[in-house]
Protein backbone atom coordinates (compact mmCIF):
# COMPACT_ATOMS: atom_id res chain seq x y z
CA UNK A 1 0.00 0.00 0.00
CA UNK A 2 1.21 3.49 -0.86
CA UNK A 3 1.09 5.94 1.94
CA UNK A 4 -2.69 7.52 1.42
CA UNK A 5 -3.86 4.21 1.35
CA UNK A 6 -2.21 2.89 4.44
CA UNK A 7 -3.19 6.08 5.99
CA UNK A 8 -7.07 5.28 5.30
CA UNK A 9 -6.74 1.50 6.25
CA UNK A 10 -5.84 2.54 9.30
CA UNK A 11 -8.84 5.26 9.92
CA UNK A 12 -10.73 2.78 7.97
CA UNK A 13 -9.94 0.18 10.84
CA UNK A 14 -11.03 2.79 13.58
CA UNK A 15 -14.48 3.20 12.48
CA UNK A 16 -14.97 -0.13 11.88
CA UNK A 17 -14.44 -1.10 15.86
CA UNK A 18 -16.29 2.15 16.89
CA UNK A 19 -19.49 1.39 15.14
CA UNK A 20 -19.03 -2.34 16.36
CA UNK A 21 -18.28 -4.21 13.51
CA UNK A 22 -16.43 -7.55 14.29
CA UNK A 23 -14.37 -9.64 12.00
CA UNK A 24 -15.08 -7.33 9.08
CA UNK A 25 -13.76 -7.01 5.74
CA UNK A 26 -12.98 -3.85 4.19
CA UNK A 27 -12.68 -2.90 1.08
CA UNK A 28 -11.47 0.16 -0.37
CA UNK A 29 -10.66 1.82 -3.98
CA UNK A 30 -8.97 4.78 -5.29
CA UNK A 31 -11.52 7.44 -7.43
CA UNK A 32 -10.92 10.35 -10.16
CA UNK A 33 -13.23 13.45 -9.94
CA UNK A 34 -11.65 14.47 -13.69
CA UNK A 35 -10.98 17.42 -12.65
CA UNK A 36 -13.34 18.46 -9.64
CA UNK A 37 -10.74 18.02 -7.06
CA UNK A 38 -7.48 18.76 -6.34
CA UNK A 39 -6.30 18.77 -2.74
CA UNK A 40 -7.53 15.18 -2.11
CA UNK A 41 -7.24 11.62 -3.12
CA UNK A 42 -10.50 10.55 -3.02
CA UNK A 43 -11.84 6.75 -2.53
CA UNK A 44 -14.76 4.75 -2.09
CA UNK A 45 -14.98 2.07 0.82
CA UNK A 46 -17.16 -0.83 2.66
CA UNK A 47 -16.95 -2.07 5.75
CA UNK A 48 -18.70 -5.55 6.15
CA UNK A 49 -19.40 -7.73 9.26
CA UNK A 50 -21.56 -10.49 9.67
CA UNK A 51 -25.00 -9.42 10.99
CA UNK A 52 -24.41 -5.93 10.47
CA UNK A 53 -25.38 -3.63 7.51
CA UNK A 54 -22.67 -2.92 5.12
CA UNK A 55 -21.09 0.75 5.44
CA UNK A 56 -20.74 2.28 2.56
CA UNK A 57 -18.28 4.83 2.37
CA UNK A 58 -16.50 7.68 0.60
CA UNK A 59 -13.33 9.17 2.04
CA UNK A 60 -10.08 11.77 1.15
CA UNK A 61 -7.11 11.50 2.19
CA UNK A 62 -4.47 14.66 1.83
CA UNK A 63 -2.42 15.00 -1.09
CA UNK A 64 -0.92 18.42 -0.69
CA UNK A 65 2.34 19.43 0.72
CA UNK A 66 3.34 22.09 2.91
CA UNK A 67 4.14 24.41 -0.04
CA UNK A 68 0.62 24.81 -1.29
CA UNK A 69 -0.54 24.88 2.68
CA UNK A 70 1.41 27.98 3.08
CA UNK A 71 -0.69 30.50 0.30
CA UNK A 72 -3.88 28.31 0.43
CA UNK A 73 -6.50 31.06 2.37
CA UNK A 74 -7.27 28.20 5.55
CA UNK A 75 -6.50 25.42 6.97
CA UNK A 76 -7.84 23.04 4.92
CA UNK A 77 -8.27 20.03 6.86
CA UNK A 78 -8.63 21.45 10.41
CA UNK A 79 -11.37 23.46 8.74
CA UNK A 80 -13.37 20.88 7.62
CA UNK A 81 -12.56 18.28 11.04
CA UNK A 82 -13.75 21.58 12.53
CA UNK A 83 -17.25 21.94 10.55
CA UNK A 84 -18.44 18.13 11.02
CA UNK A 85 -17.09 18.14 14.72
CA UNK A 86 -18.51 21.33 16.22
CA UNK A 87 -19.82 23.81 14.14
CA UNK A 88 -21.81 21.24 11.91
CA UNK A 89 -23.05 20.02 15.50
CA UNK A 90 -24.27 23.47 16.75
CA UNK A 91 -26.31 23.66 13.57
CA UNK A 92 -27.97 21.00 14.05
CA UNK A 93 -28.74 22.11 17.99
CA UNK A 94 -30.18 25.32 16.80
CA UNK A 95 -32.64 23.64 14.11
CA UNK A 96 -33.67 21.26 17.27
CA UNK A 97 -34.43 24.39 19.38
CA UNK A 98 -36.43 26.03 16.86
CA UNK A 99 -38.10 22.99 15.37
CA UNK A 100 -36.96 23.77 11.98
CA UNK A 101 -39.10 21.14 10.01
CA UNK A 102 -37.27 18.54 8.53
CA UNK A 103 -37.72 19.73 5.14
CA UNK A 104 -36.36 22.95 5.51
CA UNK A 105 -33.43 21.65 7.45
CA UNK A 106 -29.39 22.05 5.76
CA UNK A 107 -28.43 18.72 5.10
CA UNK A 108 -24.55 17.01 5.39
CA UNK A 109 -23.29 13.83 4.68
CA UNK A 110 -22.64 11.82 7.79
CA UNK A 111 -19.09 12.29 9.08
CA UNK A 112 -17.88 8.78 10.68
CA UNK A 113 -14.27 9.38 11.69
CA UNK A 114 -10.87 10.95 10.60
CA UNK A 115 -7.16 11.25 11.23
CA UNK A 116 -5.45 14.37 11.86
CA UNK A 117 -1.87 13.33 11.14
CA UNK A 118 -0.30 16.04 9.40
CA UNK A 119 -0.36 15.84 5.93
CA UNK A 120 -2.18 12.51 5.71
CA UNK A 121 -5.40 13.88 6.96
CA UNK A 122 -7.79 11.71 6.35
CA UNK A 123 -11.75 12.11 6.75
CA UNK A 124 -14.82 9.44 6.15
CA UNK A 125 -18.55 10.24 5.08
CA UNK A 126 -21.44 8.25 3.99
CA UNK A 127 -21.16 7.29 0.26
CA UNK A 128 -23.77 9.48 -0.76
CA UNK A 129 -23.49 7.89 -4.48
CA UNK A 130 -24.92 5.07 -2.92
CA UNK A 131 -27.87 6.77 -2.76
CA UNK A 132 -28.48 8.07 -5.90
CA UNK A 133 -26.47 11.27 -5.85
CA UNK A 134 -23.99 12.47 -8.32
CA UNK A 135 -22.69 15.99 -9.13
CA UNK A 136 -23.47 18.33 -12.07
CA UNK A 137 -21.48 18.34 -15.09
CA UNK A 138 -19.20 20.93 -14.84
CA UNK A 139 -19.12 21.21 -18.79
CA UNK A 140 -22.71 22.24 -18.48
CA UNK A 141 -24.55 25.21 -17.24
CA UNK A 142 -26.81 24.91 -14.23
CA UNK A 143 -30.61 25.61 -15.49
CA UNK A 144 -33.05 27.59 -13.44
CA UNK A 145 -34.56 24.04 -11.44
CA UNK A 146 -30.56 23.49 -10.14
CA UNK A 147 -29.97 26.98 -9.74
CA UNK A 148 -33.10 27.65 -7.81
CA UNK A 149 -32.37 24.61 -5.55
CA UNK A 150 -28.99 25.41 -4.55
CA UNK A 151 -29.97 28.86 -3.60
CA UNK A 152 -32.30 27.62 -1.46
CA UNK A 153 -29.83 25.14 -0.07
CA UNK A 154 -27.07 28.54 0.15
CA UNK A 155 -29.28 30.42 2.09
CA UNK A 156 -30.61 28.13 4.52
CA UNK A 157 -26.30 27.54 5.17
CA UNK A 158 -26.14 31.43 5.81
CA UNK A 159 -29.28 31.45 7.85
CA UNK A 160 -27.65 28.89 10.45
CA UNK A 161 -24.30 31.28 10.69
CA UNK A 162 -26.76 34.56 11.25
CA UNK A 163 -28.75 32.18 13.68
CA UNK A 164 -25.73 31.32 15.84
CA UNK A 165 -24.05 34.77 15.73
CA UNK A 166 -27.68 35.86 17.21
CA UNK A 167 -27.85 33.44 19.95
CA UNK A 168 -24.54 32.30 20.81
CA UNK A 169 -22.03 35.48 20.25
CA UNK A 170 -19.71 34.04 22.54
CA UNK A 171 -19.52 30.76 20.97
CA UNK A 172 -19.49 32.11 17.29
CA UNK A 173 -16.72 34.69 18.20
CA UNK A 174 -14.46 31.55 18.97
CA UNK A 175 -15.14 30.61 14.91
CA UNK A 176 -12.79 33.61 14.74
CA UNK A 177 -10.38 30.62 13.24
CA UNK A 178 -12.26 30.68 10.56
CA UNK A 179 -10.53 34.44 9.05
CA UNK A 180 -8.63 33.81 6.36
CA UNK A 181 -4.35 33.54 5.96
CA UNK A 182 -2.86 33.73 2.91
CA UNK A 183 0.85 34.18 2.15
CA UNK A 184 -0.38 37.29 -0.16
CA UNK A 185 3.23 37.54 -2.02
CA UNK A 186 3.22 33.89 -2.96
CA UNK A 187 -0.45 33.89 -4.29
CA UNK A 188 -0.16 37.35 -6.16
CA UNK A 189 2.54 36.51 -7.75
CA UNK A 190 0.40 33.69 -9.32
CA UNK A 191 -2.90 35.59 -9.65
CA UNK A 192 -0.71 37.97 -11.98
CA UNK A 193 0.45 35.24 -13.84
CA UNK A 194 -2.96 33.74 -14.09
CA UNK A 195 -4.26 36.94 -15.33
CA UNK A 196 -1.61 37.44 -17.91
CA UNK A 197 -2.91 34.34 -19.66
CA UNK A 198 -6.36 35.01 -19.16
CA UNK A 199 -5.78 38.90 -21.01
CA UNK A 200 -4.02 37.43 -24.04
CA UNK A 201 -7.64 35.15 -24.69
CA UNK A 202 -9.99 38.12 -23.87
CA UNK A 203 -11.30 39.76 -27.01
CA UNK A 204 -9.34 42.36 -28.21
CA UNK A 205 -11.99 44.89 -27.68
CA UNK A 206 -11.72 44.78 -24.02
CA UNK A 207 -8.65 43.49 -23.50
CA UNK A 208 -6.89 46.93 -22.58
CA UNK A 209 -10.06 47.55 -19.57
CA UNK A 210 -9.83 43.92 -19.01
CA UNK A 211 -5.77 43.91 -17.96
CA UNK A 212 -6.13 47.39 -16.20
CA UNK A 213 -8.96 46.20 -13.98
CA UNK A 214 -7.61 43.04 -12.81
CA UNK A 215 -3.87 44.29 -12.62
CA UNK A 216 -5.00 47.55 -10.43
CA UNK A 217 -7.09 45.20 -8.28
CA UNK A 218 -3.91 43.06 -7.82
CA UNK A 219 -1.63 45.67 -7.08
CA UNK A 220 -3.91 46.99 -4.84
CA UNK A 221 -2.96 44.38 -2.62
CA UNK A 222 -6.57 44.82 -1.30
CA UNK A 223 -8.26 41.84 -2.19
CA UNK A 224 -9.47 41.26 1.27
CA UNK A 225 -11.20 44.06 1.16
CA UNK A 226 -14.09 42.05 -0.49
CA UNK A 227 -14.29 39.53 1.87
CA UNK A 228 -15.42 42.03 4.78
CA UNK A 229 -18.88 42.17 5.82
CA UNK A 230 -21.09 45.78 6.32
CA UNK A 231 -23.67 44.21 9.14
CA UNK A 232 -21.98 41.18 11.07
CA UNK A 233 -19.83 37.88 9.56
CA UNK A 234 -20.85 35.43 7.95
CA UNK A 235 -19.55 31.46 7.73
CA UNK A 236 -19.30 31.20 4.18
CA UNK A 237 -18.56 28.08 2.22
CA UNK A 238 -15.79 29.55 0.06
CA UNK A 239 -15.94 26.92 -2.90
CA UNK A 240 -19.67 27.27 -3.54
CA UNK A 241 -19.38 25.51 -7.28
CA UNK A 242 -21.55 22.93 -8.71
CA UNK A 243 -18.72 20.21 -7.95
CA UNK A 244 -19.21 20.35 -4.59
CA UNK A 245 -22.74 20.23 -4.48
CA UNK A 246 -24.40 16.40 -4.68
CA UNK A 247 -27.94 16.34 -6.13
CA UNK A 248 -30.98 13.54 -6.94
CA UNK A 249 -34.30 13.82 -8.50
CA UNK A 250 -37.09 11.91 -6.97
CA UNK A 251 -40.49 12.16 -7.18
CA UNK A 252 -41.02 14.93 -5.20
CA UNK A 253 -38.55 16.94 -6.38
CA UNK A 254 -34.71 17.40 -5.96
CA UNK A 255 -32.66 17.16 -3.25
CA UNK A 256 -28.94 18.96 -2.71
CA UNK A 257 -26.27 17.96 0.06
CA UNK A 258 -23.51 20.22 0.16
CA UNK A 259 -20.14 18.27 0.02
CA UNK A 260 -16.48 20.02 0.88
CA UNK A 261 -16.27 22.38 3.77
CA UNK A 262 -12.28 23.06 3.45
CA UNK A 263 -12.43 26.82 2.37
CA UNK A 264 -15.41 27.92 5.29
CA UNK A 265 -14.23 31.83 5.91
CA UNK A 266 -15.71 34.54 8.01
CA UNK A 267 -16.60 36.34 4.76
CA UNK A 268 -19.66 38.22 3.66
CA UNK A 269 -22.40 36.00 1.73
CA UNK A 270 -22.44 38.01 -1.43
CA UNK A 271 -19.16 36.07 -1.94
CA UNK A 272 -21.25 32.18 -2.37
CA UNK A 273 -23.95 33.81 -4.55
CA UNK A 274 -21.05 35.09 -7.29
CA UNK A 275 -19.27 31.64 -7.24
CA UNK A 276 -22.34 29.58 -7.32
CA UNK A 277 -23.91 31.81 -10.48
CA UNK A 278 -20.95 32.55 -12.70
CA UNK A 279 -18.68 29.75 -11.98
CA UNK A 280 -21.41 27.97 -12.65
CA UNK A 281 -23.34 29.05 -15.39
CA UNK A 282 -23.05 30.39 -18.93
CA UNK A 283 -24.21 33.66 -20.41
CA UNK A 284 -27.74 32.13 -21.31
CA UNK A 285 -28.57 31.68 -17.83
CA UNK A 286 -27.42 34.70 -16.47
CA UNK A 287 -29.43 36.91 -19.83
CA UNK A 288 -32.38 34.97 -18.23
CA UNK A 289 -31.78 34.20 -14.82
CA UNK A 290 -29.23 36.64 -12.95
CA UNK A 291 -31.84 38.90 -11.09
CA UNK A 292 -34.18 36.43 -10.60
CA UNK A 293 -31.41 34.06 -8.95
CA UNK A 294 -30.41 37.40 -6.61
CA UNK A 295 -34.31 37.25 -5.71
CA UNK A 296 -34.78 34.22 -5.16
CA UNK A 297 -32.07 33.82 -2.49
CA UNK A 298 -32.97 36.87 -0.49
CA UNK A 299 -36.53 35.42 -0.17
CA UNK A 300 -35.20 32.16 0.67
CA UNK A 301 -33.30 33.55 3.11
CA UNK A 302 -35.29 35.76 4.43
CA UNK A 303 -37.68 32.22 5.16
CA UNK A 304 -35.12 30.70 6.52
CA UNK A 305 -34.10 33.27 9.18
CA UNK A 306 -37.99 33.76 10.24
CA UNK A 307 -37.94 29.99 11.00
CA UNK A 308 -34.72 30.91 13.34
CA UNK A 309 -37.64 33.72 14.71
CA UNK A 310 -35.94 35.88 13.61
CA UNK A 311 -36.58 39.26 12.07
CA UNK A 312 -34.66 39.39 8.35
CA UNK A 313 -35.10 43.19 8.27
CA UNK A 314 -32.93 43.56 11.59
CA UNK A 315 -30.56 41.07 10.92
CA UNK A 316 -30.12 40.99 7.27
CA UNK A 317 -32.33 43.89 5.05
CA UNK A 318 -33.18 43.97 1.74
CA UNK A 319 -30.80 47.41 1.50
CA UNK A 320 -27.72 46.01 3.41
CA UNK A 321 -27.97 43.08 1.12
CA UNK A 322 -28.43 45.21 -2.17
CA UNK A 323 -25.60 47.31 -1.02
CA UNK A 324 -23.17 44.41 -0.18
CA UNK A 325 -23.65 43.28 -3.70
CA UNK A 326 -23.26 46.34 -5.73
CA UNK A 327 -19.93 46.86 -3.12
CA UNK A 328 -19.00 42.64 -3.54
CA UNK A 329 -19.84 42.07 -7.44
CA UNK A 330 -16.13 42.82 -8.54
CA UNK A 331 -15.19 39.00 -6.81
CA UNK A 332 -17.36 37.73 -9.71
CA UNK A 333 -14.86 38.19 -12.16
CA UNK A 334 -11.93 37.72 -9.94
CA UNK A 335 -13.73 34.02 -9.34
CA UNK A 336 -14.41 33.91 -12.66
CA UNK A 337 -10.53 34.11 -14.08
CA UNK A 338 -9.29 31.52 -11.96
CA UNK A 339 -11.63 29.27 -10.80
CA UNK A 340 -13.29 28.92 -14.53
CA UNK A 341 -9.68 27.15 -15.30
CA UNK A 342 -10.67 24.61 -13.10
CA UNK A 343 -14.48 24.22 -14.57
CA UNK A 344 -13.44 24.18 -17.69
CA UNK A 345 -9.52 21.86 -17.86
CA UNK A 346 -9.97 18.80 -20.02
CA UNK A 347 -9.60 15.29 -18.07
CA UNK A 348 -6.10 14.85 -20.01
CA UNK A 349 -4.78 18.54 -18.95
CA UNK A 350 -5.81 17.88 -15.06
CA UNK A 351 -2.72 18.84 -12.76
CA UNK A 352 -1.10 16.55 -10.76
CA UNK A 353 -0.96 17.26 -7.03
CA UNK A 354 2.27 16.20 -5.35
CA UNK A 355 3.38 16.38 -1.58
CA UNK A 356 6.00 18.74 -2.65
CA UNK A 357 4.88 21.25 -5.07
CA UNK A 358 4.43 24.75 -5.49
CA UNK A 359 1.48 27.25 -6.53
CA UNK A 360 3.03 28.24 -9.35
CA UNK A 361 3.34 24.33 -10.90
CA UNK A 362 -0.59 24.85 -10.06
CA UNK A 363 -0.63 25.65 -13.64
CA UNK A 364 -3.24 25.53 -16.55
CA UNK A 365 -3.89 27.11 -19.83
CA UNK A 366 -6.93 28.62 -20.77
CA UNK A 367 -8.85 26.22 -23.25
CA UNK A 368 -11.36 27.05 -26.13
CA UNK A 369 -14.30 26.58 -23.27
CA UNK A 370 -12.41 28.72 -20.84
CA UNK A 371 -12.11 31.28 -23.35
CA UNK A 372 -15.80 31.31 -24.34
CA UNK A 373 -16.81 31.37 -20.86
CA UNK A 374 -14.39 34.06 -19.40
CA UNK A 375 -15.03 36.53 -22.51
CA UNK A 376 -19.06 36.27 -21.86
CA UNK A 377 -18.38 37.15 -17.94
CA UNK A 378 -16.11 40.07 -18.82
CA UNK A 379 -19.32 41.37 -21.32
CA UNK A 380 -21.61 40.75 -18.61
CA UNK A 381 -18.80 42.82 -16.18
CA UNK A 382 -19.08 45.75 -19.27
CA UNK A 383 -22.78 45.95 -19.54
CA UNK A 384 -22.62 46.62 -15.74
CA UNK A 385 -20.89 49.41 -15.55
CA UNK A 386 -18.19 47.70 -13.39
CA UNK A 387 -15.01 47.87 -15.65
């Protein structure tokens, strides 16, 4: 066995004997997400015992070295070993207290153990492919019945955050460990990089406005600035993209379980809505959709937050939320030129992630797609009025 998967026999081995399974067999297998992940190694895993149900499990196990760790924005593992151990925990208290019904509740995949060893963390969910689940294509724009259904699913996240900042200030003030740390030099000098690439594919009628917005916003050193919040802070999920977002139709609809809490941040909200929409969708959709998607999630939170009793006007109003976006929209784009590389890379062209690498091997070149994709977001940045 190579090191990952000793690492996950082992964790593997410890949930077998909490959960009481005796002379079991396990079985476990290496997976490719083609592109949808990239700080992982991601497998799929049973653990079976005589007269006991089989588990059926999906686990990662780290596959990034300390180089990448250092310009990465969190802590990605302790983040996410912190989300399923306490935060995800106090969620789930506050929907008891308030009798949120079990519809309306913000669903997770059940967490059943980990290891924290540094740099072979390892963590183990429910298989939720067993179930019927599966992810979007990324090669394919969310529609209005997806969209519309991971709004709803974004803003009853957001409603639990404003819910425990309400009644637990003390305990959400020790989330503080949730603010972001970046080694800024390390990651501008690739964001520059990035952006030189992404100019010399933007159309040559806005290349010059293109280039001078992004480069002034780089050299601004400022980014941050976006991630602040006017009212109070917000626990964000940071990589709010169709990939991490499981889905199944059944007869009464679809359901959505949000996968992939390693980049939660103390962040304003506006920040989810701009990933989610133009990561994930094309120019279509927003022509059609864009307002109506900004609606929709301000009255789905807005439900959300009365079922928390509480009063959205106070703790969230229409205005402050109008204003954060006309002060937030900017990230759009920023999201746009470097996380569309990702979207949009080729299953031949995927990077491989080593223990000892740096962000600037982190490399990809923009692709036909990419360029399609980036050049309608820049229009759509044009026609309003931002650069």
């Amino acid at each position: 066995m190579d090191k990952p998967e000793q690492t996950l026999r082992e964790t593997l081995e410890k949930v077998a004997k909490e959960y009481g399974y005796e002379n079991y067999h396990i079985i476990q297998k290496a997976i490719s997400t083609e592109g949808a992940n990239y700080t992982t190694v991601l497998y799929q895993a049973s653990i079976k015992a005589p007269e006991k149900e089989e588990l059926k499990l999906f686990a990662k196990v780290a596959a990034v070295g300390e180089n990448m760790r250092a310009v990465t924005p969190l802590k990605m593992f302790e983040t996410e070993s912190l989300f399923y151990n306490k935060l995800n925990e106090k969620y789930k208290e506050l929907e008891d207290k308030y009798d949120v019904p079990a519809e309306h509740r913000f669903v997770t995949p059940k967490f059943y153990g980990e290891s924290k060893e540094y740099l072979k963390e390892t963590l183990v969910f429910e298989d939720l492919t067993a179930q019927g689940f599966t992810t979007h294509d990324r090669f394919v724009s969310i529609d209005w019945e997806y969209a519309s259904k991971g709004l709803e699913n974004l803003a009853k996240f957001h409603a639990l955050s404003f819910a425990f900042s309400a009644y637990d200030p003390d305990g959400f003030k020790e989330m503080a460990v949730l603010k972001g740390r970046r080694d800024v030099d390390a990651a501008l000098a690739y964001f520059k990089k990035v952006v030189t690439n992404a100019t010399q594919v933007t159309k040559e009628a806005n290349r010059e406005r293109f280039s001078k917005f992004m480069n002034e916003l780089i050299d601004s050193r400022d980014i941050d600035r976006f991630y602040g919040h006017r009212t109070r802070p917000v626990i964000i999920h940071g990589d709010y993209r169709p990939s991490n977002l499981m889905h199944r139709i059944l007869d009464h609809g679809m359901e959505m379980v949000t996968v992939d809490y390693q980049t939660l941040e103390m962040a304003n909200p506006i920040i989810d809505i701009l990933f989610f929409i133009f990561v994930g969708s094309d120019k279509n959709f927003r022509d059609r959709h864009f307002h109506q998607s900004l609606n929709h999630y301000y009255d789905e939170l807005s439900k959300a937050l009365k079922r928390f009793r509480l009063n959205p006007q106070e703790v969230y109003a229409r205005e402050d939320f109008d204003a954060d976006f006309k002060e937030i929209l900017p990230v759009g784009l920023l999201l746009s030129v470097f996380c569309l590389l990702i979207v949009t890379v080729q299953k031949e062209d995927v990077p491989v992630m080593k223990e000892v690498v740096d962000i600037e091997d982190f490399s990809i070149d923009p692709n036909v797609m990419y360029t399609e994709r980036l050049n309608d977001v820049i229009d759509d940045y044009i026609n309003m009025g931002v650069i």
